[in-house]
N, C-alpha and C. Protein backbone atom coordinates (compact mmCIF):
# COMPACT_ATOMS: atom_id res chain seq x y z
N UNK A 1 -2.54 -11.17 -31.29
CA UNK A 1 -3.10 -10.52 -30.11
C UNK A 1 -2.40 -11.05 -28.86
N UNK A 2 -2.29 -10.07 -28.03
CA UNK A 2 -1.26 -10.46 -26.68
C UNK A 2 -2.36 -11.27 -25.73
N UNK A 3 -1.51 -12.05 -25.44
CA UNK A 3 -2.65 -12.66 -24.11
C UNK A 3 -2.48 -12.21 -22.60
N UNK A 4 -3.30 -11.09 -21.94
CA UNK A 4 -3.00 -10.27 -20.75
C UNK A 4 -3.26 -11.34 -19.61
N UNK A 5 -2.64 -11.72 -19.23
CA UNK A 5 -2.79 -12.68 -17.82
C UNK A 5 -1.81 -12.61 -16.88
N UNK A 6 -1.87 -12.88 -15.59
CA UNK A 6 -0.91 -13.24 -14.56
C UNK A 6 -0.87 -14.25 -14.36
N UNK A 7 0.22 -14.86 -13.82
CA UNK A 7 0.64 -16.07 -13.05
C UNK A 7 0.29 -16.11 -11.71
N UNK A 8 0.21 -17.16 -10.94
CA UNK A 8 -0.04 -17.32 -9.69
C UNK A 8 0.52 -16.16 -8.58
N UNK A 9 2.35 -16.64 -9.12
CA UNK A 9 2.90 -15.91 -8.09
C UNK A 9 2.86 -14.27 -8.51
N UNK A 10 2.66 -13.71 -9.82
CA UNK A 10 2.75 -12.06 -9.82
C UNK A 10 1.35 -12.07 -9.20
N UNK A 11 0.13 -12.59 -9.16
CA UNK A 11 -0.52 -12.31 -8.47
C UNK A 11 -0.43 -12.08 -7.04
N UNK A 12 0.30 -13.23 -6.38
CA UNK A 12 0.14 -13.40 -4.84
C UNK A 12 1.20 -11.98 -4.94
N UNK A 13 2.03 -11.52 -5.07
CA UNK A 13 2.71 -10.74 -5.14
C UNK A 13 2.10 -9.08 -5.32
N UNK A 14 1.47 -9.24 -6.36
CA UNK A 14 0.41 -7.89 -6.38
C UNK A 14 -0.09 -7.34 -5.07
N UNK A 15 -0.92 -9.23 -4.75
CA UNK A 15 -1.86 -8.77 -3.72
C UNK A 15 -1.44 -8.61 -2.29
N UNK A 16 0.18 -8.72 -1.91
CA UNK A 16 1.04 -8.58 -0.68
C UNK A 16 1.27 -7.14 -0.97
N UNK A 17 1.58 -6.53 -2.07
CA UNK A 17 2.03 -5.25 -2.21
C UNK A 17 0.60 -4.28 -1.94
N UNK A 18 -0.75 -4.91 -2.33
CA UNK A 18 -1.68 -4.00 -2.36
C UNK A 18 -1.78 -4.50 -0.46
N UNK A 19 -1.75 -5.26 0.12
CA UNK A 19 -1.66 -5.20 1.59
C UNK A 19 -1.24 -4.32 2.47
N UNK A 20 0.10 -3.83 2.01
CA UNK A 20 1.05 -3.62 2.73
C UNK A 20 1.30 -1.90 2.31
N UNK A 21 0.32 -1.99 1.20
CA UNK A 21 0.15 -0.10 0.88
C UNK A 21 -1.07 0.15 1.23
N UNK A 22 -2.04 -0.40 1.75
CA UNK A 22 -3.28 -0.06 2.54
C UNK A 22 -2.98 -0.33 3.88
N UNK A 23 -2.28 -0.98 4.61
CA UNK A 23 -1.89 -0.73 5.56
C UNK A 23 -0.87 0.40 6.29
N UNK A 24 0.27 0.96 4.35
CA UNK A 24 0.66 2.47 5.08
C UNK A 24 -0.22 3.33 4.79
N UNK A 25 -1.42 3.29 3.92
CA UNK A 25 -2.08 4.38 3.67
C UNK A 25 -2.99 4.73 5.04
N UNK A 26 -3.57 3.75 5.58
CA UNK A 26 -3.97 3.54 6.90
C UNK A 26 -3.56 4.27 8.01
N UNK A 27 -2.22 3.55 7.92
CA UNK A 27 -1.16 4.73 8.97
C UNK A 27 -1.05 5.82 9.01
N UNK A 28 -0.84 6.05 7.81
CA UNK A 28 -0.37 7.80 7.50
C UNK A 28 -2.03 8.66 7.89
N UNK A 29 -3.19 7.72 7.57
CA UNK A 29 -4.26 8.46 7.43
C UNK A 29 -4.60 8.68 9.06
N UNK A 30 -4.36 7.48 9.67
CA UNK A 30 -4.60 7.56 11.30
C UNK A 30 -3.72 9.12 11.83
N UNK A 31 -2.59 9.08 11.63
CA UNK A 31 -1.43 9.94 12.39
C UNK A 31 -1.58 11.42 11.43
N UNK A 32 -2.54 11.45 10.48
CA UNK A 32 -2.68 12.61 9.63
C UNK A 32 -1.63 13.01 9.16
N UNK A 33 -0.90 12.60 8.42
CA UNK A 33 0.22 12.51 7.87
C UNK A 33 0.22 13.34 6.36
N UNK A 34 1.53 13.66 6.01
CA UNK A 34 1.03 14.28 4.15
C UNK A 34 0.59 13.59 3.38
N UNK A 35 -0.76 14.51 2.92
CA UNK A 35 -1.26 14.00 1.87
C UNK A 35 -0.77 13.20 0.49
N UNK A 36 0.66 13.84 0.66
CA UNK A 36 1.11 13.42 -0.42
C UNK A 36 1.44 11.65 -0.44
N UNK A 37 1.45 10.94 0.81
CA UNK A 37 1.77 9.84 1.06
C UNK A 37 0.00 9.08 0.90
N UNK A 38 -0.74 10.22 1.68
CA UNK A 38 -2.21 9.66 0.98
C UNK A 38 -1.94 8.91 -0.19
N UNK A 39 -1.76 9.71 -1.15
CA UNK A 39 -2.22 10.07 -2.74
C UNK A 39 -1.28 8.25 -2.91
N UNK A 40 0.01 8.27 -2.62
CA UNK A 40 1.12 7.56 -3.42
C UNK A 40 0.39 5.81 -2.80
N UNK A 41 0.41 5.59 -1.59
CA UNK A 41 -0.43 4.65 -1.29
C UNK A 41 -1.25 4.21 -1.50
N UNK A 42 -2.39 4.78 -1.48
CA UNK A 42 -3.61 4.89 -1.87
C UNK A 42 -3.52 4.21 -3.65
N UNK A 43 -3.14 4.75 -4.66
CA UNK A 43 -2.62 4.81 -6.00
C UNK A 43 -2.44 3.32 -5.82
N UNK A 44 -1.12 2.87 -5.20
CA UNK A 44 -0.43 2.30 -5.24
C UNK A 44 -1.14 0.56 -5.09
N UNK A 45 -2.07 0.85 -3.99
CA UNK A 45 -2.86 -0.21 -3.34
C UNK A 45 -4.37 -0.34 -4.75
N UNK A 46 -4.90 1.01 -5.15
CA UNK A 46 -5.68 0.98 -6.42
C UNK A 46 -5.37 0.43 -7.55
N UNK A 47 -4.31 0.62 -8.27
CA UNK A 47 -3.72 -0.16 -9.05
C UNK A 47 -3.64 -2.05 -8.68
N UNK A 48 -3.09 -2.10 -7.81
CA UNK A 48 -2.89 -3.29 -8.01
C UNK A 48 -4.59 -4.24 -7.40
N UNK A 49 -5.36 -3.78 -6.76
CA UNK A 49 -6.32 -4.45 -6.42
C UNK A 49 -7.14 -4.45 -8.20
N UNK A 50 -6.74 -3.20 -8.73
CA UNK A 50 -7.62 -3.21 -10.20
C UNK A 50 -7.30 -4.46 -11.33
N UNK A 51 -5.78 -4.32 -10.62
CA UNK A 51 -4.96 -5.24 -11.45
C UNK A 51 -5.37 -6.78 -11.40
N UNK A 52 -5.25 -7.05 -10.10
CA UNK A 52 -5.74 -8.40 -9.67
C UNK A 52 -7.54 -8.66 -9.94
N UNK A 53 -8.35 -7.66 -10.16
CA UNK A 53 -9.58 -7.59 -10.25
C UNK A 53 -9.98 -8.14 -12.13
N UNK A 54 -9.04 -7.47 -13.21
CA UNK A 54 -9.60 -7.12 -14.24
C UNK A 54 -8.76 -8.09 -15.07
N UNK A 55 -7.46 -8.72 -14.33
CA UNK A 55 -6.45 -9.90 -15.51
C UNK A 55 -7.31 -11.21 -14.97
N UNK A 56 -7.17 -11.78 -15.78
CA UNK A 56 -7.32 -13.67 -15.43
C UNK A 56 -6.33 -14.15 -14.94
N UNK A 57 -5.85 -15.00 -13.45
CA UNK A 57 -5.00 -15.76 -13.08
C UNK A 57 -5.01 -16.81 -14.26
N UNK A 58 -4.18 -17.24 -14.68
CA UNK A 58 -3.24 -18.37 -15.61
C UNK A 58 -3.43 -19.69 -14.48
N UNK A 59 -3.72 -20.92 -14.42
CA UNK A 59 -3.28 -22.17 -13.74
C UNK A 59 -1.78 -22.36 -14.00
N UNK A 60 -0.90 -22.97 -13.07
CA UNK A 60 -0.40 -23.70 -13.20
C UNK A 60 1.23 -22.76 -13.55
């Protein structure tokens, strides 16, 4: 059986990427921008907050 976990840094890393796509989803949503950038951000920032939510950080 595989053992599903992250490391420190793919975490801190996840959670800069889920930052930094809620902050363009933000943007785009302020300036009403295409939806289609909604959708990809949005996704983008979901995934990884799920990600960081549902693996176990690893120590060390």
């Amino acid at each position: 059986m595989t053992d599903l976990s992250l490391t420190p840094a793919v975490a801190t890393v996840l959670f800069v990427i889920a930052c930094l796509a809620g902050y363009r989803y933000r943007s785009v949503w302020k300036a009403e921008g295409p939806r289609s950038q909604l959708w990809l951000f949005g996704l983008i920032a979901a995934v990884s907050l799920l990600t960081l939510g549902f693996l176990p950080v690893t120590g060390g």
